[in-house]
PDB file of N, CA and C in Angstrom:
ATOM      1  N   UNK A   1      -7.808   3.022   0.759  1.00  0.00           N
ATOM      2  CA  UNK A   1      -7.167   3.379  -0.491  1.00  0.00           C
ATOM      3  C   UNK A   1      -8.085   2.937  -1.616  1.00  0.00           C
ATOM      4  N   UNK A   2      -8.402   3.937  -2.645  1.00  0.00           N
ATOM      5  CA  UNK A   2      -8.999   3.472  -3.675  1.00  0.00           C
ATOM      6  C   UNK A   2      -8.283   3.612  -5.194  1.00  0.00           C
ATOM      7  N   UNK A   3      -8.540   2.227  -5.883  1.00  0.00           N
ATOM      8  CA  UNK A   3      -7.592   1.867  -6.770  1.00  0.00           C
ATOM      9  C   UNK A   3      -8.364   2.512  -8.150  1.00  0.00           C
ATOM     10  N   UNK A   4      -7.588   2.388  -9.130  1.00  0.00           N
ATOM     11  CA  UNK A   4      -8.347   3.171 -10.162  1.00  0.00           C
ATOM     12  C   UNK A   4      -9.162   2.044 -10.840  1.00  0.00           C
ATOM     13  N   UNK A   5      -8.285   0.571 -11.472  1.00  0.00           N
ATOM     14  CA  UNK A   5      -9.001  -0.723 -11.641  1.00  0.00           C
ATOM     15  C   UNK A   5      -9.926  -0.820 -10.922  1.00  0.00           C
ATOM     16  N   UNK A   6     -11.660  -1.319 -11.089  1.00  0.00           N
ATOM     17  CA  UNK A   6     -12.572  -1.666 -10.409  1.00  0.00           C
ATOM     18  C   UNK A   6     -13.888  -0.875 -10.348  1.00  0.00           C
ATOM     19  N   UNK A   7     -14.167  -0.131  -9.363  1.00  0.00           N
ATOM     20  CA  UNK A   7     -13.306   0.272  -8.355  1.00  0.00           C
ATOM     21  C   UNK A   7     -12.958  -0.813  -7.095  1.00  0.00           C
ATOM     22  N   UNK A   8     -11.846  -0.507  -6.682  1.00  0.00           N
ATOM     23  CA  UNK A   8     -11.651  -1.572  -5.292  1.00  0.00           C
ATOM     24  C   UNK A   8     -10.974  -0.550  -4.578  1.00  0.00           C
ATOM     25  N   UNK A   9     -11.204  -0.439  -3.557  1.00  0.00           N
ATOM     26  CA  UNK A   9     -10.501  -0.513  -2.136  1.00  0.00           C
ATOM     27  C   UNK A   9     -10.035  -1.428  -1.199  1.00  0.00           C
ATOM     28  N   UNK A  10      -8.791  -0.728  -0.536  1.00  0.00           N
ATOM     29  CA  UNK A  10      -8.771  -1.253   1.015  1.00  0.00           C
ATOM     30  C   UNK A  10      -8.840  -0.834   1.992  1.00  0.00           C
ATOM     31  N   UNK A  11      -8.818  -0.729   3.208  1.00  0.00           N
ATOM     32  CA  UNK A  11      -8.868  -0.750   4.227  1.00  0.00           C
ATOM     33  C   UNK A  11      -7.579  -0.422   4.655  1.00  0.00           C
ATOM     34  N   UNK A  12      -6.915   0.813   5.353  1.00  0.00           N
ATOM     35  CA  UNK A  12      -5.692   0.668   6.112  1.00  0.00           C
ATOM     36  C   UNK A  12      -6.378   1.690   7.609  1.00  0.00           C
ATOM     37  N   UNK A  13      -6.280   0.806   8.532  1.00  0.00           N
ATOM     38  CA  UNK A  13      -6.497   1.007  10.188  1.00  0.00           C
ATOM     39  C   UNK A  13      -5.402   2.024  10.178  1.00  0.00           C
ATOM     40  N   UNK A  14      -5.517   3.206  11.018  1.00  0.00           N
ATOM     41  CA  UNK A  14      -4.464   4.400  11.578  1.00  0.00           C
ATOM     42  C   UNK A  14      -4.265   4.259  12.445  1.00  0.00           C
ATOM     43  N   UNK A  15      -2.976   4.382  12.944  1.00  0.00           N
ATOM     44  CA  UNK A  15      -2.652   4.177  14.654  1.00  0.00           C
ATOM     45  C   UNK A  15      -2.750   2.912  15.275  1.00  0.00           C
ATOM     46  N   UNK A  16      -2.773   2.058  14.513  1.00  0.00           N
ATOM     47  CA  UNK A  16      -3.819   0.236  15.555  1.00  0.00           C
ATOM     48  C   UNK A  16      -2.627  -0.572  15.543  1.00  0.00           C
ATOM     49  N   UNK A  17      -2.703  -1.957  15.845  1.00  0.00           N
ATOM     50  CA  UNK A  17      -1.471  -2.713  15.816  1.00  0.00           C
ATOM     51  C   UNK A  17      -2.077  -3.556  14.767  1.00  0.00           C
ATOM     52  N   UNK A  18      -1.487  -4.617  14.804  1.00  0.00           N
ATOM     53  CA  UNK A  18      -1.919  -5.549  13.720  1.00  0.00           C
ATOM     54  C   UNK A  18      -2.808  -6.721  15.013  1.00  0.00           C
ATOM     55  N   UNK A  19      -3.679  -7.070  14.246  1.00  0.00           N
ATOM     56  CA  UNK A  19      -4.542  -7.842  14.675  1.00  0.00           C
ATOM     57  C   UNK A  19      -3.845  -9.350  15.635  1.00  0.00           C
ATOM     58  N   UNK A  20      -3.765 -10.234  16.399  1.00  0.00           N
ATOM     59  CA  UNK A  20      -2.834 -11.460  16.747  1.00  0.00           C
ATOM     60  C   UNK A  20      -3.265 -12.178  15.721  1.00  0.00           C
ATOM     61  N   UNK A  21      -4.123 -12.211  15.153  1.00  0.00           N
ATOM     62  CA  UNK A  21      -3.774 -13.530  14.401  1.00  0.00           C
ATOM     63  C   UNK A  21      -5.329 -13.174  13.243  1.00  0.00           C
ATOM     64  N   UNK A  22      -5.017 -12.500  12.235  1.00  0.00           N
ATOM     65  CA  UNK A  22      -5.363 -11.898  11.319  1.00  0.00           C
ATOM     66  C   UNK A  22      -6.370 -12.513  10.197  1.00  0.00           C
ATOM     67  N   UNK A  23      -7.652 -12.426  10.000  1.00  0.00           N
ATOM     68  CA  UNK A  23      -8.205 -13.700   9.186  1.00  0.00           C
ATOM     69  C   UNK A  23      -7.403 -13.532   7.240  1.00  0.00           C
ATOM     70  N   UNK A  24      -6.789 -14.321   7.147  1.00  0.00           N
ATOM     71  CA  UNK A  24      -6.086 -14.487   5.577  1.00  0.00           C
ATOM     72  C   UNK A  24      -7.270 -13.370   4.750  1.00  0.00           C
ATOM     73  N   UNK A  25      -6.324 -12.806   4.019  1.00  0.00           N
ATOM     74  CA  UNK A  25      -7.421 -12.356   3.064  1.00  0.00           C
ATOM     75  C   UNK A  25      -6.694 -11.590   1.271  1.00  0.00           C
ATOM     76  N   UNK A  26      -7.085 -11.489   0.501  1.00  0.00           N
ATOM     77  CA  UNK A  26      -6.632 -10.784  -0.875  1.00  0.00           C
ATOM     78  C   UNK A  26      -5.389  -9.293  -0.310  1.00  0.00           C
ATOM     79  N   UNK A  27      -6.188  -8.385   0.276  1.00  0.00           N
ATOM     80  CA  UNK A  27      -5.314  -7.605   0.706  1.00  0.00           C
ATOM     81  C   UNK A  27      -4.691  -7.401   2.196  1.00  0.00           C
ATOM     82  N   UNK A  28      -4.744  -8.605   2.685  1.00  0.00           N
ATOM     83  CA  UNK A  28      -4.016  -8.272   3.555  1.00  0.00           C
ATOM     84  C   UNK A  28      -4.649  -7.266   4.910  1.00  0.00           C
ATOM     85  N   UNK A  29      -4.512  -7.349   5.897  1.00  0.00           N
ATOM     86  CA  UNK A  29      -4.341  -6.249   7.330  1.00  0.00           C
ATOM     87  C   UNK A  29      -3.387  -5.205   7.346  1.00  0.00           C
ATOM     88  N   UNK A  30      -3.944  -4.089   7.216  1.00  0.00           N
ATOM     89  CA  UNK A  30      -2.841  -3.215   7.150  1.00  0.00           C
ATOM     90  C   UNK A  30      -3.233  -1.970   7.960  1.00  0.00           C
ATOM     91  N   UNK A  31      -2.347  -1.519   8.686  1.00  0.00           N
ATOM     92  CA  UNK A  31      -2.354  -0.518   9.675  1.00  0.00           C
ATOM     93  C   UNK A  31      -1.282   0.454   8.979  1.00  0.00           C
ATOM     94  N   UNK A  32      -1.702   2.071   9.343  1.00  0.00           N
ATOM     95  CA  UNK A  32      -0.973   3.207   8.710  1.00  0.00           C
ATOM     96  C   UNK A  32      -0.381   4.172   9.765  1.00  0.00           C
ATOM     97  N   UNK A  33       0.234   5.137   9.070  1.00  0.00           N
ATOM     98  CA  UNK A  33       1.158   5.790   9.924  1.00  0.00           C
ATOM     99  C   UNK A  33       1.823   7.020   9.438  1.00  0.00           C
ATOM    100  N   UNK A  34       1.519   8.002   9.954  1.00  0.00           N
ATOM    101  CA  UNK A  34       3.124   8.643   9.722  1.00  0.00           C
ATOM    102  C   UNK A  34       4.212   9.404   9.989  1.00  0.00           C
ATOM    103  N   UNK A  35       5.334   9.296   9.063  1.00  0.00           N
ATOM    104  CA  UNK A  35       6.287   9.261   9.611  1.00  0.00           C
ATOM    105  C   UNK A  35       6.945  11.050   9.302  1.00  0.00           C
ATOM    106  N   UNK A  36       7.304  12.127  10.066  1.00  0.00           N
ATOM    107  CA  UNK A  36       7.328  13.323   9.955  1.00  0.00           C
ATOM    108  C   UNK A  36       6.044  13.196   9.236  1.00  0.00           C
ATOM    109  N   UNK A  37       6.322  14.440   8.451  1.00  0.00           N
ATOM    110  CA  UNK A  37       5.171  15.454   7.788  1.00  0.00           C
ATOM    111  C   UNK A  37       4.612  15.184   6.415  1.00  0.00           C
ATOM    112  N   UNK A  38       5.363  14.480   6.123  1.00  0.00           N
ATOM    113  CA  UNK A  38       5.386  14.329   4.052  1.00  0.00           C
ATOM    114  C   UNK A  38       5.066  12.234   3.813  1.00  0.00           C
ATOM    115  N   UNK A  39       5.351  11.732   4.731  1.00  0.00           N
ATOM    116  CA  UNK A  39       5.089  10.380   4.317  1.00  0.00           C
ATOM    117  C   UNK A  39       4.701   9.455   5.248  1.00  0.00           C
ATOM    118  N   UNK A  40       3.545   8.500   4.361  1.00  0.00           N
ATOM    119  CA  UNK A  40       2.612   7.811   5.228  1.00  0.00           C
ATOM    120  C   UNK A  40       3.461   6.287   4.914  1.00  0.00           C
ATOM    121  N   UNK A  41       3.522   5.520   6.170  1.00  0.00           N
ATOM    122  CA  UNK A  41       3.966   3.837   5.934  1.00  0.00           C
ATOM    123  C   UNK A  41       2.597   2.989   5.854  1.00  0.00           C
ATOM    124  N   UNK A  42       2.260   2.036   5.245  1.00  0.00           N
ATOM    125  CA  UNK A  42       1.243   1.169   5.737  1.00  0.00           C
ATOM    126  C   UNK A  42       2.451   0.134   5.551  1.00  0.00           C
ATOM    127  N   UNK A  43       1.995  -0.851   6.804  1.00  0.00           N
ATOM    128  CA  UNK A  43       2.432  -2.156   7.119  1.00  0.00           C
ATOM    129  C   UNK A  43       1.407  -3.189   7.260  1.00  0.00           C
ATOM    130  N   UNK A  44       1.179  -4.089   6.238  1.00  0.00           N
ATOM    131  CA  UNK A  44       0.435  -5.566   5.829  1.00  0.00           C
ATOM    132  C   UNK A  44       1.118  -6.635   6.567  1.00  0.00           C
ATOM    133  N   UNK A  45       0.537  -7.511   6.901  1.00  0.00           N
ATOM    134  CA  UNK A  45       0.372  -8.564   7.060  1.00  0.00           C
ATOM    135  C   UNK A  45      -1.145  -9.417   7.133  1.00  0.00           C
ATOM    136  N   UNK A  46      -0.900 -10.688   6.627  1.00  0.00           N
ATOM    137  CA  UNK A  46      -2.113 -11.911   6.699  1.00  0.00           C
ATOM    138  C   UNK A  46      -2.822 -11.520   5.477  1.00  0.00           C
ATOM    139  N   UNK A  47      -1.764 -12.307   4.228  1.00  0.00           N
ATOM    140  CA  UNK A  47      -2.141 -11.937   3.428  1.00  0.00           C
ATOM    141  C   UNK A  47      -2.718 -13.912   3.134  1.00  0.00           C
ATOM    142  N   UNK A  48      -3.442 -13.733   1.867  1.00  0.00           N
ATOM    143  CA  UNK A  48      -4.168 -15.634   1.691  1.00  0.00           C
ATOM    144  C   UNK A  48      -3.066 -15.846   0.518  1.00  0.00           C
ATOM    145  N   UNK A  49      -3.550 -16.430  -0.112  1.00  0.00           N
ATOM    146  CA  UNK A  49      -2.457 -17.545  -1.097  1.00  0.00           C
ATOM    147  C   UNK A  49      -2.952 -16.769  -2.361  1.00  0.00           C
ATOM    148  N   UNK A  50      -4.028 -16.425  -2.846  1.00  0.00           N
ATOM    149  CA  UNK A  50      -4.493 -15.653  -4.012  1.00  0.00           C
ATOM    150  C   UNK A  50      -3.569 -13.933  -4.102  1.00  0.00           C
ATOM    151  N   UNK A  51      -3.005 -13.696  -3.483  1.00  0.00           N
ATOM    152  CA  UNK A  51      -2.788 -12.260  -3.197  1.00  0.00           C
ATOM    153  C   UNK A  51      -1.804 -12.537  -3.945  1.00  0.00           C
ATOM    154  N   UNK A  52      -1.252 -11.404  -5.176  1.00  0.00           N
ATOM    155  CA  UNK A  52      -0.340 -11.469  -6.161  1.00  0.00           C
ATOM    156  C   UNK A  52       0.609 -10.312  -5.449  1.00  0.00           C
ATOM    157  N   UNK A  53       2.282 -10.295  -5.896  1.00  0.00           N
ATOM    158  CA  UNK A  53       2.948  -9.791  -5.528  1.00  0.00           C
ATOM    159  C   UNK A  53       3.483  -8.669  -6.523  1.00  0.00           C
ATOM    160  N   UNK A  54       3.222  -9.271  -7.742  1.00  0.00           N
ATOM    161  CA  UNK A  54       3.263  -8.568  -8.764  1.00  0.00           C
ATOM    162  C   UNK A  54       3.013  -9.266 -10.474  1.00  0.00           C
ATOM    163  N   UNK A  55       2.716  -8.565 -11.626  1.00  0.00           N
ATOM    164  CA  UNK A  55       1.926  -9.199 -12.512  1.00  0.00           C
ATOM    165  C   UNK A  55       2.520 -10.497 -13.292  1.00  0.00           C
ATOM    166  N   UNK A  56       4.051 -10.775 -12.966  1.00  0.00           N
ATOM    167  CA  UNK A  56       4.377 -12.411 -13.049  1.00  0.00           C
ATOM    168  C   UNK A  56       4.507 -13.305 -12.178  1.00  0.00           C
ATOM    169  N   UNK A  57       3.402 -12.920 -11.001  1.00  0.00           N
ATOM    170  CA  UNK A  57       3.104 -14.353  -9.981  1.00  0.00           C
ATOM    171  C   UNK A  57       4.419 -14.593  -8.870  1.00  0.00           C
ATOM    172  N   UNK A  58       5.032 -13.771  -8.682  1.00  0.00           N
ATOM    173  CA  UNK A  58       5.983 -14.094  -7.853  1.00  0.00           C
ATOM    174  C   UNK A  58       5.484 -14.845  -6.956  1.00  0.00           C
ATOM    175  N   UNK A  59       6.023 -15.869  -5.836  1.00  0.00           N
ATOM    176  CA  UNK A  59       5.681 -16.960  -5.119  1.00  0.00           C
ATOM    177  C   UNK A  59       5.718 -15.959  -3.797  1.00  0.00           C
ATOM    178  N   UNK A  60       4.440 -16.210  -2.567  1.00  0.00           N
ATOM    179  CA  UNK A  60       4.876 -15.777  -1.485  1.00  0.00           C
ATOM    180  C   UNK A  60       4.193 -17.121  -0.517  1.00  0.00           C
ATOM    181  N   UNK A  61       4.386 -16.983   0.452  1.00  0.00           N
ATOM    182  CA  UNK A  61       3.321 -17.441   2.169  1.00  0.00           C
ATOM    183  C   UNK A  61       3.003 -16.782   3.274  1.00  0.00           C
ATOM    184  N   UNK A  62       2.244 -17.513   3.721  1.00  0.00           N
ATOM    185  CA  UNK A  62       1.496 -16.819   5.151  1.00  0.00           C
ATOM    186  C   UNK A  62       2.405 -15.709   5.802  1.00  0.00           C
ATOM    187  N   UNK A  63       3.984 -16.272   5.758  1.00  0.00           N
ATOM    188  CA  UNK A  63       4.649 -14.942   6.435  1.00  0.00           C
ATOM    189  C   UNK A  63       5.170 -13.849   5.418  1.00  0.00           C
ATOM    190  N   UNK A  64       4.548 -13.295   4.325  1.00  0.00           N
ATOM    191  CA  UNK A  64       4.624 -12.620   3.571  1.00  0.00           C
ATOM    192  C   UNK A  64       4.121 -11.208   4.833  1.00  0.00           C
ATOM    193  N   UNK A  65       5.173  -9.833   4.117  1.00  0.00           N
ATOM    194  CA  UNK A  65       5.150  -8.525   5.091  1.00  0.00           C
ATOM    195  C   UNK A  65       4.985  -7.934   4.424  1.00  0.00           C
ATOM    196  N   UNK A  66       4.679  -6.940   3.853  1.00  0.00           N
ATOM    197  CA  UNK A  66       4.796  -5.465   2.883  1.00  0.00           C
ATOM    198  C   UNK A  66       4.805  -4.594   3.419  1.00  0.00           C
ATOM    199  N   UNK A  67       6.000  -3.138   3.159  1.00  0.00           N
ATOM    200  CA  UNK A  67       5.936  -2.141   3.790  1.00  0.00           C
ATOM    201  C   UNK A  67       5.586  -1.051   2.955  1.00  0.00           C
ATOM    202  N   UNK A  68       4.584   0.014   2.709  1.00  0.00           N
ATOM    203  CA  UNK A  68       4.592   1.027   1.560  1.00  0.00           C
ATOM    204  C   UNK A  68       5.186   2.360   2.320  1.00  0.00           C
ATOM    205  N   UNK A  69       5.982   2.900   1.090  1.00  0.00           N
ATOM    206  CA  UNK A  69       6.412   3.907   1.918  1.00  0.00           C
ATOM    207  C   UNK A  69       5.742   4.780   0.563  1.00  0.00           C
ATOM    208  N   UNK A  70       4.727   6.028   0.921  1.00  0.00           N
ATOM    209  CA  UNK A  70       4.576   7.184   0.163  1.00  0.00           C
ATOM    210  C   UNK A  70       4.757   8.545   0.738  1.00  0.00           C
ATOM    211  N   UNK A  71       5.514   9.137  -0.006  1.00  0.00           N
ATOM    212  CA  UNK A  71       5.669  10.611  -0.008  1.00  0.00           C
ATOM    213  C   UNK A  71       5.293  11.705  -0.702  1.00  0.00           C
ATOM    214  N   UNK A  72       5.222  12.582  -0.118  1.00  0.00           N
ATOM    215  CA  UNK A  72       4.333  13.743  -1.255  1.00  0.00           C
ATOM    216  C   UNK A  72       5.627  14.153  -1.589  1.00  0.00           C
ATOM    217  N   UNK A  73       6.022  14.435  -2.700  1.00  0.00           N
ATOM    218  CA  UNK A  73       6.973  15.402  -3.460  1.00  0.00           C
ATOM    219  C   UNK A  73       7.195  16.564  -3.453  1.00  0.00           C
ATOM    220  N   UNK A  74       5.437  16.892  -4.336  1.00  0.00           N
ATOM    221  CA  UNK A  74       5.294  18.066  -4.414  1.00  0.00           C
ATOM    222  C   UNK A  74       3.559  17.855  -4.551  1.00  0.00           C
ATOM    223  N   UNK A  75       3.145  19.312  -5.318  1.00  0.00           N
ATOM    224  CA  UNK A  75       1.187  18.969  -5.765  1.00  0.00           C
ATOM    225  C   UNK A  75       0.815  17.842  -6.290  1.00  0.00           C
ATOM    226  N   UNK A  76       1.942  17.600  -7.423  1.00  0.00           N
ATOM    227  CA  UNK A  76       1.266  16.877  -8.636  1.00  0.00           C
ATOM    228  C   UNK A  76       1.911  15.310  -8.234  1.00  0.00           C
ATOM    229  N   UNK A  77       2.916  15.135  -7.660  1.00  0.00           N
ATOM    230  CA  UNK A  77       3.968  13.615  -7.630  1.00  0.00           C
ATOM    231  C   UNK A  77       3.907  13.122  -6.039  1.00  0.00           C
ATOM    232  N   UNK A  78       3.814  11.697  -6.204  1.00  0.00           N
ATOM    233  CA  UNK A  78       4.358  10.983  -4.677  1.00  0.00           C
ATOM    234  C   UNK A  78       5.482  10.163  -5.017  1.00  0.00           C
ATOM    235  N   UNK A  79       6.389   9.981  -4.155  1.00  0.00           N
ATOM    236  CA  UNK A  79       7.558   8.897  -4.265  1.00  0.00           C
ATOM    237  C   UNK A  79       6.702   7.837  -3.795  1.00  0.00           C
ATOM    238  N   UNK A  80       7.326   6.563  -4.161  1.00  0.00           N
ATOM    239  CA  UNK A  80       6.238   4.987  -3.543  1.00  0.00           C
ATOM    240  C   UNK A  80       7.325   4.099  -3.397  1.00  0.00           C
ATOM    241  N   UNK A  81       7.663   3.615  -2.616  1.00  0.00           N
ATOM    242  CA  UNK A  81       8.673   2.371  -2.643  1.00  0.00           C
ATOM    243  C   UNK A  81       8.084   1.186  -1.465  1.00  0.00           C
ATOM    244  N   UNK A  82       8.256   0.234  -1.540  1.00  0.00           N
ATOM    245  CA  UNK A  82       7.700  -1.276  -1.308  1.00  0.00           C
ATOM    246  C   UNK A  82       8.483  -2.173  -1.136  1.00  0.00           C
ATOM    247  N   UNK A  83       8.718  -2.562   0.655  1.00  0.00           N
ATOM    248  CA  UNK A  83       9.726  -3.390   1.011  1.00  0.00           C
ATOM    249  C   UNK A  83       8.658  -4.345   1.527  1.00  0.00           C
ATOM    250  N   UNK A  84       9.578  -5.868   0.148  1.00  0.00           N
ATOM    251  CA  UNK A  84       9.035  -7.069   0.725  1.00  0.00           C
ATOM    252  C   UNK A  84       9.838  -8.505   1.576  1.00  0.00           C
ATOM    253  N   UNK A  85       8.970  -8.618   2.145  1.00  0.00           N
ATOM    254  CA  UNK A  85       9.949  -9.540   3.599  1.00  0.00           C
ATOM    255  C   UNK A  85       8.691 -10.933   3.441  1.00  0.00           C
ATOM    256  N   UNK A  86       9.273 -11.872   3.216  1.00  0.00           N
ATOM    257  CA  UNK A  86       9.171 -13.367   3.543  1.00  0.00           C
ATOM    258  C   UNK A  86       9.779 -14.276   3.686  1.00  0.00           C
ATOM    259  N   UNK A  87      10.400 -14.325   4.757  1.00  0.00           N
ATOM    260  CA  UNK A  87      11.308 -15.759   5.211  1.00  0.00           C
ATOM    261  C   UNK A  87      11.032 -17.293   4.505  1.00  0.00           C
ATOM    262  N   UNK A  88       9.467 -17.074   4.037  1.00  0.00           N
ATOM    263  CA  UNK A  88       9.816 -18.223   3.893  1.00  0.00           C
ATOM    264  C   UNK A  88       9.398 -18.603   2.301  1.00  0.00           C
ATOM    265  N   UNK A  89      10.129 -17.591   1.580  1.00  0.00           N
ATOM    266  CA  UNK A  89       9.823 -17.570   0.041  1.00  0.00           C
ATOM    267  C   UNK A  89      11.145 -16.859  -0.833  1.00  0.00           C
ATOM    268  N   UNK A  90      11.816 -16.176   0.373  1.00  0.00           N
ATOM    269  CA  UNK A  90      12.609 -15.344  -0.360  1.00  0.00           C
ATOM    270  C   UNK A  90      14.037 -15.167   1.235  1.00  0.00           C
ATOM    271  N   UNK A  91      15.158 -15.095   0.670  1.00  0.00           N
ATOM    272  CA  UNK A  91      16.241 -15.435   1.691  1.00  0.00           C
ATOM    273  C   UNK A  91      16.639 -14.155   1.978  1.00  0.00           C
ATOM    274  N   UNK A  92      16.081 -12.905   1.842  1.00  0.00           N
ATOM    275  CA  UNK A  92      16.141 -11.379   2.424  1.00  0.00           C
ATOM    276  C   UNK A  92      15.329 -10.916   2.145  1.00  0.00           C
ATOM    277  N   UNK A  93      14.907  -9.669   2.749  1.00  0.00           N
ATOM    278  CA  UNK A  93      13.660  -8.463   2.368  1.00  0.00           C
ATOM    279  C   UNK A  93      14.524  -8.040   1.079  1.00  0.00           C
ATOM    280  N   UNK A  94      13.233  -7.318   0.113  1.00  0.00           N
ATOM    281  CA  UNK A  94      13.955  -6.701  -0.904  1.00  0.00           C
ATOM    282  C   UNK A  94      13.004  -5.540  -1.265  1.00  0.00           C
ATOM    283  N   UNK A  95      13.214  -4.443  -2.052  1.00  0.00           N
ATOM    284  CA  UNK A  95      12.679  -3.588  -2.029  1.00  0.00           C
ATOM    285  C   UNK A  95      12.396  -3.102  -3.614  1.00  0.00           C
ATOM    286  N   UNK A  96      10.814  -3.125  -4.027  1.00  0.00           N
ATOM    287  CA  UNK A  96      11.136  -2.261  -5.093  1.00  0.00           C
ATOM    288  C   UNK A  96      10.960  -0.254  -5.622  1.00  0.00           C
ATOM    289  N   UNK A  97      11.207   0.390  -5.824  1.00  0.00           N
ATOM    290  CA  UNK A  97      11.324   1.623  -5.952  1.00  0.00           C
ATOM    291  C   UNK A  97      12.736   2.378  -5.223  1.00  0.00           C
ATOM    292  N   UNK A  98      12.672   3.747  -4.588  1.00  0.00           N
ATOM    293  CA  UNK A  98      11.313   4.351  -5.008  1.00  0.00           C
ATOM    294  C   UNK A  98      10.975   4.690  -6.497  1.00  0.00           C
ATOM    295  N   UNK A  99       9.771   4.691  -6.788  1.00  0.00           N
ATOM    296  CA  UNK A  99       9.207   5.657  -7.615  1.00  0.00           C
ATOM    297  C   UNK A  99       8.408   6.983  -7.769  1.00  0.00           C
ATOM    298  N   UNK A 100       8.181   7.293  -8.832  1.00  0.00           N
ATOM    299  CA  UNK A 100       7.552   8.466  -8.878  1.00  0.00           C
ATOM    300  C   UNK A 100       5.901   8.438  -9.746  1.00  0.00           C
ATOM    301  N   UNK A 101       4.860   8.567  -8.867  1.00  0.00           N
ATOM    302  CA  UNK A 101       3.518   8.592  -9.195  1.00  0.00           C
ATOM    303  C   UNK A 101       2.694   9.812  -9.745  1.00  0.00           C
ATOM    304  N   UNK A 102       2.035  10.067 -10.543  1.00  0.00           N
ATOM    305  CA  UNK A 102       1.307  11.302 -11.099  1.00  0.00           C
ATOM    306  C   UNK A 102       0.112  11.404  -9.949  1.00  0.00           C
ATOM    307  N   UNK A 103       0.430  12.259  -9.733  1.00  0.00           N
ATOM    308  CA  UNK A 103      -1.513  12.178  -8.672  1.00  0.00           C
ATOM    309  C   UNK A 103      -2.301  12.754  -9.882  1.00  0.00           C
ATOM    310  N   UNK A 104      -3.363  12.328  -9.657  1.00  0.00           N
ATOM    311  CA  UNK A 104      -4.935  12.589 -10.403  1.00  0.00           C
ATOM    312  C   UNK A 104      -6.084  12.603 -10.162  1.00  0.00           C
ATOM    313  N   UNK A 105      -7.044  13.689 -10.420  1.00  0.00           N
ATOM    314  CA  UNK A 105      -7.966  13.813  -9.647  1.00  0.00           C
ATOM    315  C   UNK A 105      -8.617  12.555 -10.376  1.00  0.00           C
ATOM    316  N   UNK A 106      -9.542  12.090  -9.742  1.00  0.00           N
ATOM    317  CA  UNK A 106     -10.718  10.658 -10.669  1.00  0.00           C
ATOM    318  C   UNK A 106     -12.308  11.085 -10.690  1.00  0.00           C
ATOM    319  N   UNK A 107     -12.838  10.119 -11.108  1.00  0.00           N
ATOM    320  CA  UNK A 107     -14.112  10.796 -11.150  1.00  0.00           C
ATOM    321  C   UNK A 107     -14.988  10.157 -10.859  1.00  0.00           C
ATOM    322  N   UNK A 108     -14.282   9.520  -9.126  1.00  0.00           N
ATOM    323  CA  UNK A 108     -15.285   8.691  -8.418  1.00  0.00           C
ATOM    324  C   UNK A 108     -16.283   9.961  -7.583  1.00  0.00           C
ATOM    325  N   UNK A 109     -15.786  10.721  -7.129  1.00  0.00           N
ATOM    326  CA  UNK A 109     -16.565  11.711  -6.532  1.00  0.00           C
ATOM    327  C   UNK A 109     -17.276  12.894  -7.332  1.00  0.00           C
ATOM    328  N   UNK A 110     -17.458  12.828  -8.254  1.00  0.00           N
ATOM    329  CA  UNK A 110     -17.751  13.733  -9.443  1.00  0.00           C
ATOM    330  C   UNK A 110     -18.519  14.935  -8.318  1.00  0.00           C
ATOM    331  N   UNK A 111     -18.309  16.085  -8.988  1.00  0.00           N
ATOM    332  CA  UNK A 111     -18.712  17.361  -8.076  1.00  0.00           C
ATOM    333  C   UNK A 111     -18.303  17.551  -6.796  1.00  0.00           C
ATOM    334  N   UNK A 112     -16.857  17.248  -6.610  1.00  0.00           N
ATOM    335  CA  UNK A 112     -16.619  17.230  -5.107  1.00  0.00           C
ATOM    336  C   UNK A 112     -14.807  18.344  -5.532  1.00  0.00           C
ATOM    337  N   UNK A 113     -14.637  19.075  -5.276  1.00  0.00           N
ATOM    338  CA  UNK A 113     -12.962  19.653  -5.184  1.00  0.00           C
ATOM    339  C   UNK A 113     -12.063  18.790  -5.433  1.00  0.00           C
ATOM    340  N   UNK A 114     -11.490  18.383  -6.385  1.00  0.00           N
ATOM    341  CA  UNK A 114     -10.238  17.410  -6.278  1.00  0.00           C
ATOM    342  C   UNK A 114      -9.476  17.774  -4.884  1.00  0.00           C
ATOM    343  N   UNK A 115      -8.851  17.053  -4.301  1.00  0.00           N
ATOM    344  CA  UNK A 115      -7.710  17.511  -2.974  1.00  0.00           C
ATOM    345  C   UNK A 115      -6.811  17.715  -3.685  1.00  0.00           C
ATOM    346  N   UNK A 116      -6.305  17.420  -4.497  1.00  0.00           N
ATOM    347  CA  UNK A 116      -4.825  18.160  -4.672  1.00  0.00           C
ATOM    348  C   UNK A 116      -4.539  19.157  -5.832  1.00  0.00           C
ATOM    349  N   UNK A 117      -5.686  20.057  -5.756  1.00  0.00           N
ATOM    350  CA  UNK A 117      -5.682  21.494  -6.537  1.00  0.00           C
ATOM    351  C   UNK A 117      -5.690  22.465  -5.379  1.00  0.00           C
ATOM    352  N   UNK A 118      -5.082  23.500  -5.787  1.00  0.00           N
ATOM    353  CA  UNK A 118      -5.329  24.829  -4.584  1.00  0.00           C
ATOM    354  C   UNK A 118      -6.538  25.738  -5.227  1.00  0.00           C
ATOM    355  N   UNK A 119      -7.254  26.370  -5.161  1.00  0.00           N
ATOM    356  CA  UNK A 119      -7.593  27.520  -5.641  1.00  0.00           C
ATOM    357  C   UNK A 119      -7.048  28.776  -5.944  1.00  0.00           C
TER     358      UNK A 119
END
């Protein structure tokens, strides 16, 4: 996945399990998936202590989970919703979205077809 800040990426493995015992890191191990035709899950785990949950510092630990759920809508929109699970920071999973995302072409690949135009 590439973010528009940076640029940064991550890494999400297709089809794999999660690693046994995962080296800590900013984003996390995350393996992808999907589910019917229209939406992909990635599931994180082994995330380090620097990894933010969101931009007022929410508190997590080692057993911090994240689930992304995205869907295509339509051309232009994805739904995104984000179920978070840590036993040992928070006393249920909780979920935020869904929402609704603009897709946009960027102009990391300059001269390449945007993917989500038709001709």
């Amino acid at each position: 996945m590439l973010y528009e800040y940076g640029p940064v990426w991550r890494q999400v493995w297709l089809n794999r399990q999660h690693a046994e015992d995962p080296d800590p890191s900013f984003w996390g191990h995350s393996i992808g998936r999907y589910e019917g035709t229209d939406t992909f899950i990635v599931d994180t785990v082994g995330f380090n202590d620097r990894t933010w949950l969101d931009d007022v510092g929410r508190p997590h630990t080692e057993q911090l989970h994240v689930i992304e759920r995205y869907r295509r809508i339509d051309r232009d929109r994805l739904q995104v919703a984000l179920t978070i699970d840590d036993p040992g920071a928070y006393t249920a999973p909780f979920t935020y979205g869904p929402r609704m995302v603009q897709v946009r072409a960027t102009e990391f690949n300059l001269g390449a077809a945007p993917l989500n135009r038709r001709s």
